[in-house]
Protein backbone atom coordinates (compact mmCIF):
# COMPACT_ATOMS: atom_id res chain seq x y z
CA UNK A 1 94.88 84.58 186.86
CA UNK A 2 91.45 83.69 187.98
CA UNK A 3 88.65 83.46 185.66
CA UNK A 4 85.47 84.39 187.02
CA UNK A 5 81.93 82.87 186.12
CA UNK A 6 78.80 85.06 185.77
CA UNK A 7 78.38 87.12 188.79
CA UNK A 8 74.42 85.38 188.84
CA UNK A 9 75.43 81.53 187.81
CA UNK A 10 77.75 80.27 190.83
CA UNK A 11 81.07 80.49 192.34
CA UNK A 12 84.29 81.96 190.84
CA UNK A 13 86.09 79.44 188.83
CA UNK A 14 89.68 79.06 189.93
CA UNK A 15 92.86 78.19 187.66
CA UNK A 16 92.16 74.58 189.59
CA UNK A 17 88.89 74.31 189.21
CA UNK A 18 89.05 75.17 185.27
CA UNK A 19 92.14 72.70 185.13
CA UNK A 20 89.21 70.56 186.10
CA UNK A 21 86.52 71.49 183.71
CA UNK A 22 88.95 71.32 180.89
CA UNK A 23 90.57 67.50 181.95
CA UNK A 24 86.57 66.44 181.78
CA UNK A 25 86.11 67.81 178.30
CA UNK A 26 89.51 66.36 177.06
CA UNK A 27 88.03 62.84 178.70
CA UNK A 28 85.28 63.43 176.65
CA UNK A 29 86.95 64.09 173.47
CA UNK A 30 88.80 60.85 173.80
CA UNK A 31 85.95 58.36 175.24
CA UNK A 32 83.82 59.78 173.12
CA UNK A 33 83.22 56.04 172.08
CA UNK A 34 81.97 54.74 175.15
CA UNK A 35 78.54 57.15 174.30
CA UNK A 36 76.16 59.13 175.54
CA UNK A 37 75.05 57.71 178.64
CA UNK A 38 78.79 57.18 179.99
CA UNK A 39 79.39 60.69 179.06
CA UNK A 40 76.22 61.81 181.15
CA UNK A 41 77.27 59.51 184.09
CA UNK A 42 80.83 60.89 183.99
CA UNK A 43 79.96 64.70 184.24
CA UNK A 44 77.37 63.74 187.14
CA UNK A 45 79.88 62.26 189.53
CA UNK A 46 82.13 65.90 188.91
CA UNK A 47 80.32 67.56 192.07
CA UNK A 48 82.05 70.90 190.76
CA UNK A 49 80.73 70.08 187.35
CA UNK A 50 77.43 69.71 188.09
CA UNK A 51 77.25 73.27 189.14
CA UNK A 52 78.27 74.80 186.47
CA UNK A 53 74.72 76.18 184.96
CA UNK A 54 75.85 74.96 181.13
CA UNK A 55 76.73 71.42 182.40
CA UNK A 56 73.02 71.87 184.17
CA UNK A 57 71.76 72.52 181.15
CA UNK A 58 73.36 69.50 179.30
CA UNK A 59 72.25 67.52 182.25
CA UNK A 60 68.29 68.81 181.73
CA UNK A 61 67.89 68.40 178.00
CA UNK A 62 69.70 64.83 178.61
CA UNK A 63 67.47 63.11 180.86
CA UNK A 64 66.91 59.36 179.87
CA UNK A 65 63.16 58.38 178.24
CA UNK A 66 64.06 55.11 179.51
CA UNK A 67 65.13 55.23 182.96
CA UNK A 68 66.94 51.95 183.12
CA UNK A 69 69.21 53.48 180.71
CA UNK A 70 71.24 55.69 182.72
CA UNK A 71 70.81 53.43 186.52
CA UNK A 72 68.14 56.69 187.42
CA UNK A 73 65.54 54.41 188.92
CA UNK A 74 68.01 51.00 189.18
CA UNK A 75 65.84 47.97 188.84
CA UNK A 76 66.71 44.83 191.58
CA UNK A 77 68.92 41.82 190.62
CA UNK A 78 67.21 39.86 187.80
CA UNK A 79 65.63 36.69 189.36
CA UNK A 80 65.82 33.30 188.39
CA UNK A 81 62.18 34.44 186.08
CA UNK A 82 63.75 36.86 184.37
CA UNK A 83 66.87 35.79 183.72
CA UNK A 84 67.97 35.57 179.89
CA UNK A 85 68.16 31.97 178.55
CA UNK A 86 69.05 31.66 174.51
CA UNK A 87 69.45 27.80 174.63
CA UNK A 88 71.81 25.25 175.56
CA UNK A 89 75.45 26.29 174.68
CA UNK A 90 76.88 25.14 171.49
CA UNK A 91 80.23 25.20 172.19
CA UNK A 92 80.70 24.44 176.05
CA UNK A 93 84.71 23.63 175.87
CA UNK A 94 86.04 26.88 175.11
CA UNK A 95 88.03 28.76 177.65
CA UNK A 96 90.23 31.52 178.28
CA UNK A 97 93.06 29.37 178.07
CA UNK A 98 92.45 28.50 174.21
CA UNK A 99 93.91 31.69 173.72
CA UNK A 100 97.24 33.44 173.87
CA UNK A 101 96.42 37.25 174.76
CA UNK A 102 98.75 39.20 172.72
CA UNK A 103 97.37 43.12 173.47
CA UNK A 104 94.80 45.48 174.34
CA UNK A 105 93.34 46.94 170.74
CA UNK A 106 90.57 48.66 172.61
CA UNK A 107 88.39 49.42 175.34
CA UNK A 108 84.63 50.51 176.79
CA UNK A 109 82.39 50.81 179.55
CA UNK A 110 82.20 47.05 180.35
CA UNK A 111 85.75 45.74 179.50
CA UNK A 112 88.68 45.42 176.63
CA UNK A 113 88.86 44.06 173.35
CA UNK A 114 91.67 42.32 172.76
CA UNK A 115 94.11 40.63 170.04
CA UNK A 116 94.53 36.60 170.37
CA UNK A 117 95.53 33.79 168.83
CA UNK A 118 94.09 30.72 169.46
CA UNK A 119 96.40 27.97 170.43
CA UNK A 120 95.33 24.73 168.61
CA UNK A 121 94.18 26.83 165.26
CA UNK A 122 96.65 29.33 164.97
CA UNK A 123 94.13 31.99 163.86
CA UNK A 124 94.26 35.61 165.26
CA UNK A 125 90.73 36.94 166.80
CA UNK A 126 89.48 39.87 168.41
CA UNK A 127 88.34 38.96 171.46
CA UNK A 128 85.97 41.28 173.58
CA UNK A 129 86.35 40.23 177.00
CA UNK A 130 83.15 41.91 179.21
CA UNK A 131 82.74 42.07 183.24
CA UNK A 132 79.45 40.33 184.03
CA UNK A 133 79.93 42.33 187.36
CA UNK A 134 80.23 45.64 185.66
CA UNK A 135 77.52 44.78 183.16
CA UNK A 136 74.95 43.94 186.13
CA UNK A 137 75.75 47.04 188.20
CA UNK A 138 74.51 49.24 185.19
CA UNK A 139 71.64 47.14 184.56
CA UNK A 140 73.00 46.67 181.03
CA UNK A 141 72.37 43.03 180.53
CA UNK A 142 69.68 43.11 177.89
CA UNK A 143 72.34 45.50 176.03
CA UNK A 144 74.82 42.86 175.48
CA UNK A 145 72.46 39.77 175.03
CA UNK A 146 70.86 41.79 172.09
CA UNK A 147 74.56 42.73 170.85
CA UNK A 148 74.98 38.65 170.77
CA UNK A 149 71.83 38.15 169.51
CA UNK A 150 72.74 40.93 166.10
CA UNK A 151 76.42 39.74 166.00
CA UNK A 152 74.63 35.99 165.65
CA UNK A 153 73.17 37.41 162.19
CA UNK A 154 76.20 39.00 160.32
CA UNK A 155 78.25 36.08 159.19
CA UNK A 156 76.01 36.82 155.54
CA UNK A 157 77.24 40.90 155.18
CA UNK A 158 80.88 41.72 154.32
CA UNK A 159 80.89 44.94 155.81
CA UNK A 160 79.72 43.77 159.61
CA UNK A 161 81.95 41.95 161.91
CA UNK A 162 81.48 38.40 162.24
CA UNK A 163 80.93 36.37 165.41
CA UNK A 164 83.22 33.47 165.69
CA UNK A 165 81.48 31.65 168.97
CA UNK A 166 80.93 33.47 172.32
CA UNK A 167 81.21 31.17 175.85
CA UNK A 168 81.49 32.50 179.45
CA UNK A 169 83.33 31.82 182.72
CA UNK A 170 81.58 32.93 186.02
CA UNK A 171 82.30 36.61 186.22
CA UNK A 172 83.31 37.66 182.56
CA UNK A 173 81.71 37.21 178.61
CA UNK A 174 83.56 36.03 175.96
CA UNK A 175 83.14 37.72 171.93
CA UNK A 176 85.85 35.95 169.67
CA UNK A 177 85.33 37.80 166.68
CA UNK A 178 86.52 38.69 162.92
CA UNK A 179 90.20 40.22 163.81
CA UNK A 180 90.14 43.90 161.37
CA UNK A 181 93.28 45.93 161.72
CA UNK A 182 93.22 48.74 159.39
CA UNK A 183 91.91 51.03 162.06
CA UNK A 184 88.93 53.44 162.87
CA UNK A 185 87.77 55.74 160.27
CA UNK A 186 87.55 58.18 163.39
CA UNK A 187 91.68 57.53 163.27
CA UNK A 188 91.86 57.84 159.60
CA UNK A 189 89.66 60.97 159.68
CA UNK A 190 91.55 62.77 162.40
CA UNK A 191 95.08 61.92 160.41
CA UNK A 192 93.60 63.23 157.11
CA UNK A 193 91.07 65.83 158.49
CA UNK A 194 88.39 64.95 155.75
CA UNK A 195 88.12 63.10 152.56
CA UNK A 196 87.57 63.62 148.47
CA UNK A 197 84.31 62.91 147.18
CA UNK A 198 85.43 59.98 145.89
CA UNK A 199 86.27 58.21 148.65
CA UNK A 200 83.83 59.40 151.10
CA UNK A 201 81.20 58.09 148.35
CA UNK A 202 83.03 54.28 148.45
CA UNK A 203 82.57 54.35 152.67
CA UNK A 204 79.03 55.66 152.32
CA UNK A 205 77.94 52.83 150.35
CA UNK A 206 79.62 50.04 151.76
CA UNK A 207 78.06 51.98 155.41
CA UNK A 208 74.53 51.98 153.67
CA UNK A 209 74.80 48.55 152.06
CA UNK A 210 75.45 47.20 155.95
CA UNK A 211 72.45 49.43 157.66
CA UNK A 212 69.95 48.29 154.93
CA UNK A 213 71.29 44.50 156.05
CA UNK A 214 70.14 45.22 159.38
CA UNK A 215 67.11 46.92 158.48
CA UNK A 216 65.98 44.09 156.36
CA UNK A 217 66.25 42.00 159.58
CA UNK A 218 63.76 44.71 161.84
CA UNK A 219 67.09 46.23 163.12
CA UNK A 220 67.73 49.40 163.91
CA UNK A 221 71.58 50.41 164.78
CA UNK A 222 71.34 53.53 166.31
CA UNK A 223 74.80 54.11 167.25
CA UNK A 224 76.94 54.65 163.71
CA UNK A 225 79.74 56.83 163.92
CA UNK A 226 83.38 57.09 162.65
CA UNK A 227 85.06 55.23 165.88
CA UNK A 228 82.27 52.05 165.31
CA UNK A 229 83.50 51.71 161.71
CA UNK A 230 86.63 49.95 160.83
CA UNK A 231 89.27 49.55 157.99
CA UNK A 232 89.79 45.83 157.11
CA UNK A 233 93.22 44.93 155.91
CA UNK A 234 92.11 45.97 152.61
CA UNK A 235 90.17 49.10 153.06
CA UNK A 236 86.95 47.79 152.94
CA UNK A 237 84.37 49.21 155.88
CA UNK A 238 83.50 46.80 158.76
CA UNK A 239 81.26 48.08 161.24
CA UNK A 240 81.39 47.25 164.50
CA UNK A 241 80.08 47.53 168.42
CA UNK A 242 75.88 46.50 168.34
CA UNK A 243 75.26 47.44 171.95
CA UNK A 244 72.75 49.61 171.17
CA UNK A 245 71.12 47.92 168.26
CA UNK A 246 67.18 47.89 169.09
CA UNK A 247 65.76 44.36 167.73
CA UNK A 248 62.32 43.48 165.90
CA UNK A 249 61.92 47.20 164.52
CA UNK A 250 60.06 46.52 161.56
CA UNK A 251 59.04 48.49 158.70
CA UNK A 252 57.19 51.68 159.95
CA UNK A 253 57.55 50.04 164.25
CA UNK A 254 59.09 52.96 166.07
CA UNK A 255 60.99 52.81 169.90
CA UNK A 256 61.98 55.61 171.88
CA UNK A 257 64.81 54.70 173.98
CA UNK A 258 67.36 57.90 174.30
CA UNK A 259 70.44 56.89 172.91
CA UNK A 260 73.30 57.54 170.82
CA UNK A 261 76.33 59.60 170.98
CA UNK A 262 75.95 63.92 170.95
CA UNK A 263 77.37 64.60 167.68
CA UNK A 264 74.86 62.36 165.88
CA UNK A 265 71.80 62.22 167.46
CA UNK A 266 69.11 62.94 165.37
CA UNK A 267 66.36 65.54 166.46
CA UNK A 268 63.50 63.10 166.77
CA UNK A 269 65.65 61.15 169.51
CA UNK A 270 66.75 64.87 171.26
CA UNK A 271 63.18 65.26 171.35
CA UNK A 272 62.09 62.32 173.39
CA UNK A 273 59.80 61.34 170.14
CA UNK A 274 59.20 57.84 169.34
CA UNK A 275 61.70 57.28 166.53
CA UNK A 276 62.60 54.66 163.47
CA UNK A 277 64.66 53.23 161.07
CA UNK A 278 65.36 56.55 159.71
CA UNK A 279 67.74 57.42 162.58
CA UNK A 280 70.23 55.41 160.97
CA UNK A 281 69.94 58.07 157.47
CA UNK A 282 70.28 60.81 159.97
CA UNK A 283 73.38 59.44 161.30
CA UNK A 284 74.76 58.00 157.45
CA UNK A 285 74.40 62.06 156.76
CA UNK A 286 76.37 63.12 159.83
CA UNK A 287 79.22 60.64 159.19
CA UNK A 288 78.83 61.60 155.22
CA UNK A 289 79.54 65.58 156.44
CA UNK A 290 81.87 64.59 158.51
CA UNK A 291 83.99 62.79 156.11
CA UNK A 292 83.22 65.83 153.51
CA UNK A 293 84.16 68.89 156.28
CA UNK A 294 85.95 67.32 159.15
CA UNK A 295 83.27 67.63 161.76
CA UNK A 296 79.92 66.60 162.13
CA UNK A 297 77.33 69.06 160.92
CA UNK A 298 76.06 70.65 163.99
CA UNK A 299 78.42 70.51 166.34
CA UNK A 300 79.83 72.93 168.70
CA UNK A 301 81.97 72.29 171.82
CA UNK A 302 79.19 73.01 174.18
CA UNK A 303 77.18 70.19 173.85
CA UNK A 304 73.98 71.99 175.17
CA UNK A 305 74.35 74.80 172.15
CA UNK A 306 75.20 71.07 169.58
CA UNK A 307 71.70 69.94 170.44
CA UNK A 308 70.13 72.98 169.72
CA UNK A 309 71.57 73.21 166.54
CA UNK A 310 70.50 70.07 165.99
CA UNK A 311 67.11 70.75 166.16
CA UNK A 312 66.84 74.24 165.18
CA UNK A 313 69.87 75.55 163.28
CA UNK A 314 69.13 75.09 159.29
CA UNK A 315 71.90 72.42 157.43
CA UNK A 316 74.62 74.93 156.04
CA UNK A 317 76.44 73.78 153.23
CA UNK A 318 80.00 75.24 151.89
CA UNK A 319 80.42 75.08 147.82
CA UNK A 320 83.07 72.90 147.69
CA UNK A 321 81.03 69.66 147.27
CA UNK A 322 79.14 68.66 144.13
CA UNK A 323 75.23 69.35 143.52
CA UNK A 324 74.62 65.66 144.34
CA UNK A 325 76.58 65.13 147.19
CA UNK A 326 74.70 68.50 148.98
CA UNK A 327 71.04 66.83 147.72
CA UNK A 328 72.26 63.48 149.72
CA UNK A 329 72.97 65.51 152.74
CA UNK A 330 69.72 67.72 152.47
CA UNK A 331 67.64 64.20 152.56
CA UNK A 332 69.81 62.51 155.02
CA UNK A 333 70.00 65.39 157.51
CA UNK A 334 66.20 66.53 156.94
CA UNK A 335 64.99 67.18 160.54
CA UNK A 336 61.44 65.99 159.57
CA UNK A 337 61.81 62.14 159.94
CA UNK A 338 58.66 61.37 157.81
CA UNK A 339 60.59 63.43 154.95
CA UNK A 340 63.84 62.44 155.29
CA UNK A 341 65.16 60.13 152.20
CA UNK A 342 64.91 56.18 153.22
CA UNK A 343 61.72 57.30 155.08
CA UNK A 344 59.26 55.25 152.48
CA UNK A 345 61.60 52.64 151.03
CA UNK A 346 64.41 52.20 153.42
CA UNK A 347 67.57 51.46 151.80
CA UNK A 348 66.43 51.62 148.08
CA UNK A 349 65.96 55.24 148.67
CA UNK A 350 69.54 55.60 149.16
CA UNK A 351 71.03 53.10 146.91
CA UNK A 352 69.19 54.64 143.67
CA UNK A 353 69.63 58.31 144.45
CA UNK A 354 72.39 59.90 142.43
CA UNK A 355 75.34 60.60 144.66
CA UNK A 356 75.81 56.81 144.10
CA UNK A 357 74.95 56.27 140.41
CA UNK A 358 79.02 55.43 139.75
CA UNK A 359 78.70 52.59 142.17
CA UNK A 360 78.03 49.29 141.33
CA UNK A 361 75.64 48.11 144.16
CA UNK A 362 76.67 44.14 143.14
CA UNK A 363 80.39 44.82 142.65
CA UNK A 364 80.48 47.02 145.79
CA UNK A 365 78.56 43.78 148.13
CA UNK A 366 80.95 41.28 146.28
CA UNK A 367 83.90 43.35 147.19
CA UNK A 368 85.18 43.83 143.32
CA UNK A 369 85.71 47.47 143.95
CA UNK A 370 89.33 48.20 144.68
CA UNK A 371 89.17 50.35 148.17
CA UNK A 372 90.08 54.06 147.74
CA UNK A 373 92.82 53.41 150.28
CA UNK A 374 95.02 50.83 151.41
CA UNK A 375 95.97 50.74 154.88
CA UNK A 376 99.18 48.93 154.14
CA UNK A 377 99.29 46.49 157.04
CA UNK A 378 101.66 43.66 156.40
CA UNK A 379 99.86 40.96 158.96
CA UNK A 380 98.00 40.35 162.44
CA UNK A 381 100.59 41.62 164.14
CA UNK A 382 100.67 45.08 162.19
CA UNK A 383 98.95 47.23 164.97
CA UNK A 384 100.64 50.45 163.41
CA UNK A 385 96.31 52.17 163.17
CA UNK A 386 95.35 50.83 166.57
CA UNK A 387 95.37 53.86 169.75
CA UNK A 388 98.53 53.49 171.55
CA UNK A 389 96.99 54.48 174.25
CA UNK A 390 95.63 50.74 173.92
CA UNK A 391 98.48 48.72 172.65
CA UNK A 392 100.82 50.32 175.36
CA UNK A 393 98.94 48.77 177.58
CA UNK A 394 99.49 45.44 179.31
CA UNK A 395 97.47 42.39 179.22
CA UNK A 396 95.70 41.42 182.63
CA UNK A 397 96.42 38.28 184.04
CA UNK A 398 92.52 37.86 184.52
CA UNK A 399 92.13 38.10 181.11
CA UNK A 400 93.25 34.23 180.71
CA UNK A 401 91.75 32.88 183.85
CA UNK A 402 89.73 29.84 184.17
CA UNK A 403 86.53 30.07 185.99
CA UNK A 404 88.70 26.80 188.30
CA UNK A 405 90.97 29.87 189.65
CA UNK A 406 88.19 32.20 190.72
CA UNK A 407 87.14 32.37 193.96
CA UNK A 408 82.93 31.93 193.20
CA UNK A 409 81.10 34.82 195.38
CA UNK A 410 77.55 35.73 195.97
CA UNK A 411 78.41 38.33 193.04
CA UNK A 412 80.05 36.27 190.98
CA UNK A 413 77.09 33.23 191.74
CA UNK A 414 74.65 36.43 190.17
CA UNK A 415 76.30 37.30 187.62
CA UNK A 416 76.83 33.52 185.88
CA UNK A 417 73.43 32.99 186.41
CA UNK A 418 72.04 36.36 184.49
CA UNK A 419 73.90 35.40 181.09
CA UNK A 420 72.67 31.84 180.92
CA UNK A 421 72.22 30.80 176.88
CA UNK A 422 75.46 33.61 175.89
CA UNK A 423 77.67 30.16 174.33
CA UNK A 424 77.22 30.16 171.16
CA UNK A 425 79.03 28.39 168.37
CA UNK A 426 77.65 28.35 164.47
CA UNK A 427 76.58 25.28 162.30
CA UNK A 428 79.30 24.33 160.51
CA UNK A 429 78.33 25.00 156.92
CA UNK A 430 77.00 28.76 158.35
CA UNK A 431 80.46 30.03 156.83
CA UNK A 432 80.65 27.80 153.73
């Protein structure tokens, strides 16, 4: 059978061609993690995609405010001037081969994350192992220096992953960070298809109590959603992956960088507007919907008709959540940024509303509340709520290398040079 397009829109689409269309979506649907400007990227090297008139349409309303962002007007190969220097390295003897590689636990657009233990300590790590070559060729390099620079901050918060110490060999970038195994909430979510008040209440807070951390330090996340928020061993939320984190936002300082991922970009950012803290709210409310319904609030498969709901569709609302749980949502997904709740005072907004008068806001950061869930996992080497699609995977040899066994290249010269200052290891007492 052939299915045709509209007679006015392009050429007939073939049981091959719509074989095609439908193994992009499905890509989609499962790298939905890597974000919004991989996604855009992905659809514009599919020379049959781009023809199709809704794919156009996704393409026009998605066109970068930065244009760094998405390599549309590629900038030239940082110079000595502008390359990034944090300071002299604080731990200069670490090296891959510290570590035994164990398995692949996840992956994005600039490498794998992997499970390790190192050697001399005996203590298991995540470690999130990034291609300075890959990195460079998307112009991404500020990205991942400001993810350092946010992951330097969290060793105070409970609920955001901890950076261990960072170091580099000449072509890749070293994370070794808090090990959490109880899996995504996207994971949990898709297994259970949505969650009682109860305990969609206990991952709210522990989500807020971690975005009004940031905030308090002028930072805006930008990018929450269910696959950047982990399960520790216990159940308590750890959130995860800063790349887009936007630095020195203070109180009532806007940016306007498009960014984000389509289900939960709020309609400020969808319309090219300078944007604030607030974005974070708008995204707490999607995530809080989605763990209420089983899909975020607006969304529809084509992502052209999501954004428009996004910005013009009202909030609908079934009956089957209480009066103060569909108040929350009305502030947090209020399309009017200077009226949305946190807009005047941030996080305190949120804490004190009454969705969350049965939490305990010192309990809750002292981790005294017992976790609505357990995810059971009986050690480091319990990967039973990781992808399989990762674990199945095998471990590079590369992974492990020593900068001795690499073969130094004008590219690989470049790239060492354009991360200068990423070592990093804290003060001893910083974990006391």
């Amino acid at each position: 059978m052939t299915v045709k397009a509209a007679e006015a829109s392009g050429p007939t689409l073939t049981y091959s061609k719509m074989r095609g269309m439908v193994a992009l979506l499905i890509a989609f649907m499962k790298q939905r993690r890597m974000g919004l400007n991989d996604f855009i990227q992905k659809i514009a090297t599919n020379s049959y995609a781009c023809k199709h008139p809704e794919v156009q349409s996704i393409l026009k309303i998605s066109q970068p405010h930065e244009p760094e962002l998405m390599n549309a007007n590629p900038s030239p190969p940082p110079s000595p001037s502008q390359q990034i220097n944090l300071g002299p390295s604080s731990n200069p003897h670490a090296k891959p081969s510290d570590f035994h590689f164990l398995k692949v636990i996840g992956k994005g657009s600039f490498g794998k994350v992997l499970l390790a233990r190192h050697k001399a300590e005996e203590q298991f790590y995540a470690v999130k192992v990034l291609q300075k070559k890959a990195i460079l060729k998307k112009k991404e390099e500020k990205h991942i220096m400001s993810e350092r620079n946010v992951l330097l901050k969290n060793v105070k918060h409970p609920f955001l992953v901890g950076l261990h110490f960072s170091f580099q060999t000449a072509d890749k970038l070293y994370f070794v960070l808090d090990y959490i195994n109880g899996g995504e909430l996207f994971y949990h979510l898709q297994r259970e298809r949505c969650f009682l008040e109860p305990r969609a209440r206990f991952y709210a807070a522990e989500i807020a109590s971690a975005l009004g951390y940031l905030h308090s330090l002028n930072i805006v996340y930008r990018d929450l959603k269910p696959e950047n928020i982990l399960l520790d061993s216990q159940g308590h939320i750890v959130l995860t992956d800063f790349g887009l984190c936007k630095e020195n936002i203070e109180h009532n300082g806007t940016t306007s960088t498009f960014c984000g991922t389509p289900e939960y970009l709020a309609p400020e950012v969808l319309h090219k507007q300078p944007y604030d803290r607030t974005v974070d709210w708008w995204c707490l409310g999607a995530v809080l919907y989605e763990m209420l319904y089983g899909l975020p609030p607006f969304y529809s498969r084509n992502t052209a008709e999501m954004y428009d709901n996004i910005l013009n569709k009202p909030l609908q609302l079934k009956p089957n959540i209480t009066n103060s749980a569909r108040h929350l949502l009305e502030g947090l997904l209020q399309k009017d940024r200077t009226k949305r709740l946190g807009a005047k005072e941030d996080f305190m907004e949120i804490r004190n509303h009454i969705f969350f008068s049965p939490i305990n806001w010192d309990d809750l950061i002292n981790k005294k509340i017992t976790p609505p869930f357990n995810p059971n996992v009986s050690g480091p080497s319990d990967l039973r709520h990781f992808d399989p699609e990762f674990t199945d995977e095998p471990v590079p040899n590369s992974i492990g290398q020593s900068p001795d066994s690499i073969l130094i290249t004008a590219s690989v010269k470049e790239a060492a040079e354009a991360f200068l200052g990423f070592s990093y290891a804290p003060p001893v007492d910083s974990f006391l």
